[in-house]
Protein backbone atom coordinates (compact mmCIF):
# COMPACT_ATOMS: atom_id res chain seq x y z
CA UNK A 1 79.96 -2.86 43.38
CA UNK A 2 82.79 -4.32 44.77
CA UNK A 3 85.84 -6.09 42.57
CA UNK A 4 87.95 -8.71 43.01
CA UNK A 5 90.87 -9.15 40.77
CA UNK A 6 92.88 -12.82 40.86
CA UNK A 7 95.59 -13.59 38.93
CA UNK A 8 97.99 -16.82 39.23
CA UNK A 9 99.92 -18.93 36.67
CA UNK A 10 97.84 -20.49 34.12
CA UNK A 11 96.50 -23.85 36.27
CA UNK A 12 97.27 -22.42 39.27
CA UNK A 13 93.89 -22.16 40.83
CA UNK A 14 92.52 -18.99 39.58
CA UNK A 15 88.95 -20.56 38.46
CA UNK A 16 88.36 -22.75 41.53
CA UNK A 17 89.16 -19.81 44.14
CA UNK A 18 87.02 -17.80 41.97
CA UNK A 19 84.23 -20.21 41.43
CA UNK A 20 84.33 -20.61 45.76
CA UNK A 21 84.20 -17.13 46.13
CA UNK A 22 80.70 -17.29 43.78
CA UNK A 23 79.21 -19.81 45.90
CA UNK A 24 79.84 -18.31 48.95
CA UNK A 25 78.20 -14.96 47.66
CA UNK A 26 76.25 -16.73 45.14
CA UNK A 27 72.76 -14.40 45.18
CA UNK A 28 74.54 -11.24 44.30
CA UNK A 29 78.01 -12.16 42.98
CA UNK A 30 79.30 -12.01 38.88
CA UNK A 31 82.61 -14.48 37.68
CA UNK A 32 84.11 -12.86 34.35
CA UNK A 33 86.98 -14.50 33.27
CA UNK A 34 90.17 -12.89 31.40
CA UNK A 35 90.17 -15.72 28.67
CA UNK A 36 86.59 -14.61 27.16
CA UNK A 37 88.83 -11.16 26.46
CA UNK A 38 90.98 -12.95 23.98
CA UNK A 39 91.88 -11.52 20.87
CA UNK A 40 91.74 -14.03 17.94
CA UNK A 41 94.75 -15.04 16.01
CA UNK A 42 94.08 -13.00 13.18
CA UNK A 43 93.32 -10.13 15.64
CA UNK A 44 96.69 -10.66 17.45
CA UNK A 45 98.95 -10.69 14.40
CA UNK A 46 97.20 -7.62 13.02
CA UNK A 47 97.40 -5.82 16.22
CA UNK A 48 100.66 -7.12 17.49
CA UNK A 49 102.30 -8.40 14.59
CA UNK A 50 102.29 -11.74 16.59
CA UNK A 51 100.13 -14.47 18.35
CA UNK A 52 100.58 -15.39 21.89
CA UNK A 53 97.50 -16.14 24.08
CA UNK A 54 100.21 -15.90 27.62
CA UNK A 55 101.20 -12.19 26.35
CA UNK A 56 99.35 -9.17 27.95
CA UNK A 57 98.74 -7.96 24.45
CA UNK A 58 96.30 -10.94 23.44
CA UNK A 59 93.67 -9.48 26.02
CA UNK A 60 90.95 -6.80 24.69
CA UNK A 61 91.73 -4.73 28.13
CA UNK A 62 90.12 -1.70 26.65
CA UNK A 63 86.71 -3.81 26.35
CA UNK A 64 87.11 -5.39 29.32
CA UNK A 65 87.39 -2.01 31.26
CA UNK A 66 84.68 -0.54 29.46
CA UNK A 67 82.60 -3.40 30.48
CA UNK A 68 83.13 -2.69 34.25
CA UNK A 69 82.09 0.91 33.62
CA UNK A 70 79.12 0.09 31.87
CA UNK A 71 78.28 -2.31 34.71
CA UNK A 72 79.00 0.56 37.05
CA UNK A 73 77.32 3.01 35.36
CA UNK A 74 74.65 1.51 33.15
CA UNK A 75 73.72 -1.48 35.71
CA UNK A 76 74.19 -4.27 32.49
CA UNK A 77 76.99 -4.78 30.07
CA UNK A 78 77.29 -7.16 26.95
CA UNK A 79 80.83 -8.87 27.54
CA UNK A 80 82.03 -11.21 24.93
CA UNK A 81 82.31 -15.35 25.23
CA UNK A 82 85.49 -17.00 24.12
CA UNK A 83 85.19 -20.53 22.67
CA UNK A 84 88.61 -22.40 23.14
CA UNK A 85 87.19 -24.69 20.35
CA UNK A 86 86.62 -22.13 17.85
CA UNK A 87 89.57 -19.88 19.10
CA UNK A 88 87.28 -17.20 18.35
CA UNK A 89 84.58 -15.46 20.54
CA UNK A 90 81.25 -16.53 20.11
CA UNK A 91 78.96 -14.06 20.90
CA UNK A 92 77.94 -11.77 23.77
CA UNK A 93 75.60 -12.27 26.75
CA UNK A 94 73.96 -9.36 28.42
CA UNK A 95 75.46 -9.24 32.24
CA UNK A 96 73.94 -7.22 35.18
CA UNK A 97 75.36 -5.82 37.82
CA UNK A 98 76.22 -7.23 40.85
CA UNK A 99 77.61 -6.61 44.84
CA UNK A 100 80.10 -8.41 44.15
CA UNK A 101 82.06 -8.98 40.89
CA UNK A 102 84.81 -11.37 40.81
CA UNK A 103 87.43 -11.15 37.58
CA UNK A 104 89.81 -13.79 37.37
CA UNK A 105 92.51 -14.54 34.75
CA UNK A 106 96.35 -14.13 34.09
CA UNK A 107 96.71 -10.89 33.97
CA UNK A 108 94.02 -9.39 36.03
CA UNK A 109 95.80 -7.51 39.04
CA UNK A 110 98.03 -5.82 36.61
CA UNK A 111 95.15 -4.62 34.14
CA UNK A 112 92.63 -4.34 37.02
CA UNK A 113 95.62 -2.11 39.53
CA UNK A 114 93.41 1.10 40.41
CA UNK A 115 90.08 -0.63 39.50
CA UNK A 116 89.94 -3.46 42.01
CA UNK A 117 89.19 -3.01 45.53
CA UNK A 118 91.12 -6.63 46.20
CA UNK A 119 93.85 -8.35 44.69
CA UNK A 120 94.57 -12.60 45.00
CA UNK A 121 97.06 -13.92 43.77
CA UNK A 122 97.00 -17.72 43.51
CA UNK A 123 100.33 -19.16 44.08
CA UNK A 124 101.11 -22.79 43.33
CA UNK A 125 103.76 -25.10 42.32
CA UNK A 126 104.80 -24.86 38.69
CA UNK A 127 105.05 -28.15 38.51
CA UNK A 128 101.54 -28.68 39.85
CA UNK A 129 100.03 -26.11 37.90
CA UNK A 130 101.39 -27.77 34.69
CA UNK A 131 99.95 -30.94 35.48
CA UNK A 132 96.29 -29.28 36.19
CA UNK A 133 96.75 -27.58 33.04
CA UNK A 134 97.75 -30.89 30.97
CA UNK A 135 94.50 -32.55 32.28
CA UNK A 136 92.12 -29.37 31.79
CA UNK A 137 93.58 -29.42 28.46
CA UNK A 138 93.09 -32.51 27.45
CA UNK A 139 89.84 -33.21 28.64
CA UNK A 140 87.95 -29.76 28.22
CA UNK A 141 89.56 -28.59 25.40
CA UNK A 142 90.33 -31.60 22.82
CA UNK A 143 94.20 -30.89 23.15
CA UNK A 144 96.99 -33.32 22.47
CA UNK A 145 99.84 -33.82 25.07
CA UNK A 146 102.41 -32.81 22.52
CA UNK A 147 100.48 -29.51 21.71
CA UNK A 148 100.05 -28.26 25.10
CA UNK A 149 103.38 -29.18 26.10
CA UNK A 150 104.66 -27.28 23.03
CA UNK A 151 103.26 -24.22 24.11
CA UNK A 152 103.79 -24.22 27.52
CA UNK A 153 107.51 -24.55 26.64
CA UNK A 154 107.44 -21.53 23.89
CA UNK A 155 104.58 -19.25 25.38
CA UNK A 156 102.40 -20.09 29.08
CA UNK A 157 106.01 -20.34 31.10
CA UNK A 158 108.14 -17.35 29.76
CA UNK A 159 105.13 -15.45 30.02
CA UNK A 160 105.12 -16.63 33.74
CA UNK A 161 108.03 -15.62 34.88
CA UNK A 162 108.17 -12.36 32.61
CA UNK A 163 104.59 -10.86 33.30
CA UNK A 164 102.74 -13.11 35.70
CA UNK A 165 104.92 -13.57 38.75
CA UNK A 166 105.12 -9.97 40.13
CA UNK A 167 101.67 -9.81 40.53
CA UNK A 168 102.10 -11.92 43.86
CA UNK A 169 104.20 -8.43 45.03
CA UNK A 170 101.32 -6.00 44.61
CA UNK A 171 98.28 -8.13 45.44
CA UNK A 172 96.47 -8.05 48.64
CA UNK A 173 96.01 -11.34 49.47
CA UNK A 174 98.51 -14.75 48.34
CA UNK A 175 96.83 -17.83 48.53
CA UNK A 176 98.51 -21.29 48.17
CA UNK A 177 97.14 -23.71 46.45
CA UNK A 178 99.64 -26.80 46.46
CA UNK A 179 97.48 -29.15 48.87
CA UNK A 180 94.14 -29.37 48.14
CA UNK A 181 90.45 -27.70 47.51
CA UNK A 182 89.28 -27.68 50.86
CA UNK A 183 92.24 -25.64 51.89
CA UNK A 184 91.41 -23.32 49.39
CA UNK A 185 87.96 -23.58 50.63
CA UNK A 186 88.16 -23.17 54.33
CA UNK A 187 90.27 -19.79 53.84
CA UNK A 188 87.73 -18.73 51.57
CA UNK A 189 84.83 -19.78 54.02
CA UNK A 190 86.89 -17.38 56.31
CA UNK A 191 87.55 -14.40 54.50
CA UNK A 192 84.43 -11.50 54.98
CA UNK A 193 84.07 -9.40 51.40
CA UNK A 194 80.79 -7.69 51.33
């Protein structure tokens, strides 16, 4: 099984250059996303005496590492679902392994350094990246302008430029993603995995 580990600034791409990665290898290829790691409020505080879903902390790393060994070493693994709407996970779905498995999220080439065998980092215009975020917000996730703005203010951009950033220095590969999809696309098309 190989892994590949993405990380980027929340908007920047992450998903898409994941989801064209599973398309191209579709048959025997696995997404698991960061986000259905996430630690609960209640979780947070009484873990980390705070709540921040940007921090490294508000990830279950331990479960999500244990996951890729049981997928290694078991061939399955039950990996938790995060509902946005909720803010809670809900459930688990049993996963098998795959050739390929593709893990995308925030913080994925730091957790995943030593595990992965290659590193993207998506790199994209803040600017642009805030305004993907506003609209996935809004219309995926129910969220008001004024509450997503709020947080990207107090939390998603401090976490950014304190945790996120340096990622782009130890990752294999940095892909820009200011133009468009089929960019994105036709390097994809052209990269050769597995």
């Amino acid at each position: 099984m190989k892994i590949i580990s993405i990380a980027g600034a929340s908007g920047s791409g992450k998903t898409t250059v994941a989801n064209l990665l599973y398309n191209k290898y579709k048959s025997n290829s696995l997404i698991v996303s960061l986000d259905d790691y996430y630690l609960n409020k209640e979780q947070q505080i009484k873990i980390n005496g705070f709540c921040n879903f940007d921090h490294p902390s508000a990830i279950d790393c331990e479960l999500l590492i244990q996951n890729i060994r049981e997928l290694r070493e078991k061939g399955s693994a039950l990996m938790p679902r995060y509902s946005f709407k909720d803010r809670d996970r809900s459930g688990f779905v049993k996963v098998k392994n795959s050739d390929l498995l593709i893990i995308e999220g925030l913080h994925s080439n730091t957790f995943l350094k030593g595990v992965f065998d290659l590193s993207i980092f998506v790199k994209s215009d803040l600017d642009l990246s805030l305004l993907r975020r506003i609209n996935r917000d809004i219309v995926d996730r129910g969220r008001s302008i004024e509450s997503i703005t709020e947080q990207y203010i107090k939390y998603v951009r401090p976490a950014y430029i304190k945790y996120i950033k340096d990622q782009e220095l130890i990752s294999d590969i940095v892909i820009e993603n200011s133009n468009s999809e089929n960019n994105l696309r036709l390097f994809i098309n052209e990269m050769n995995i597995i």
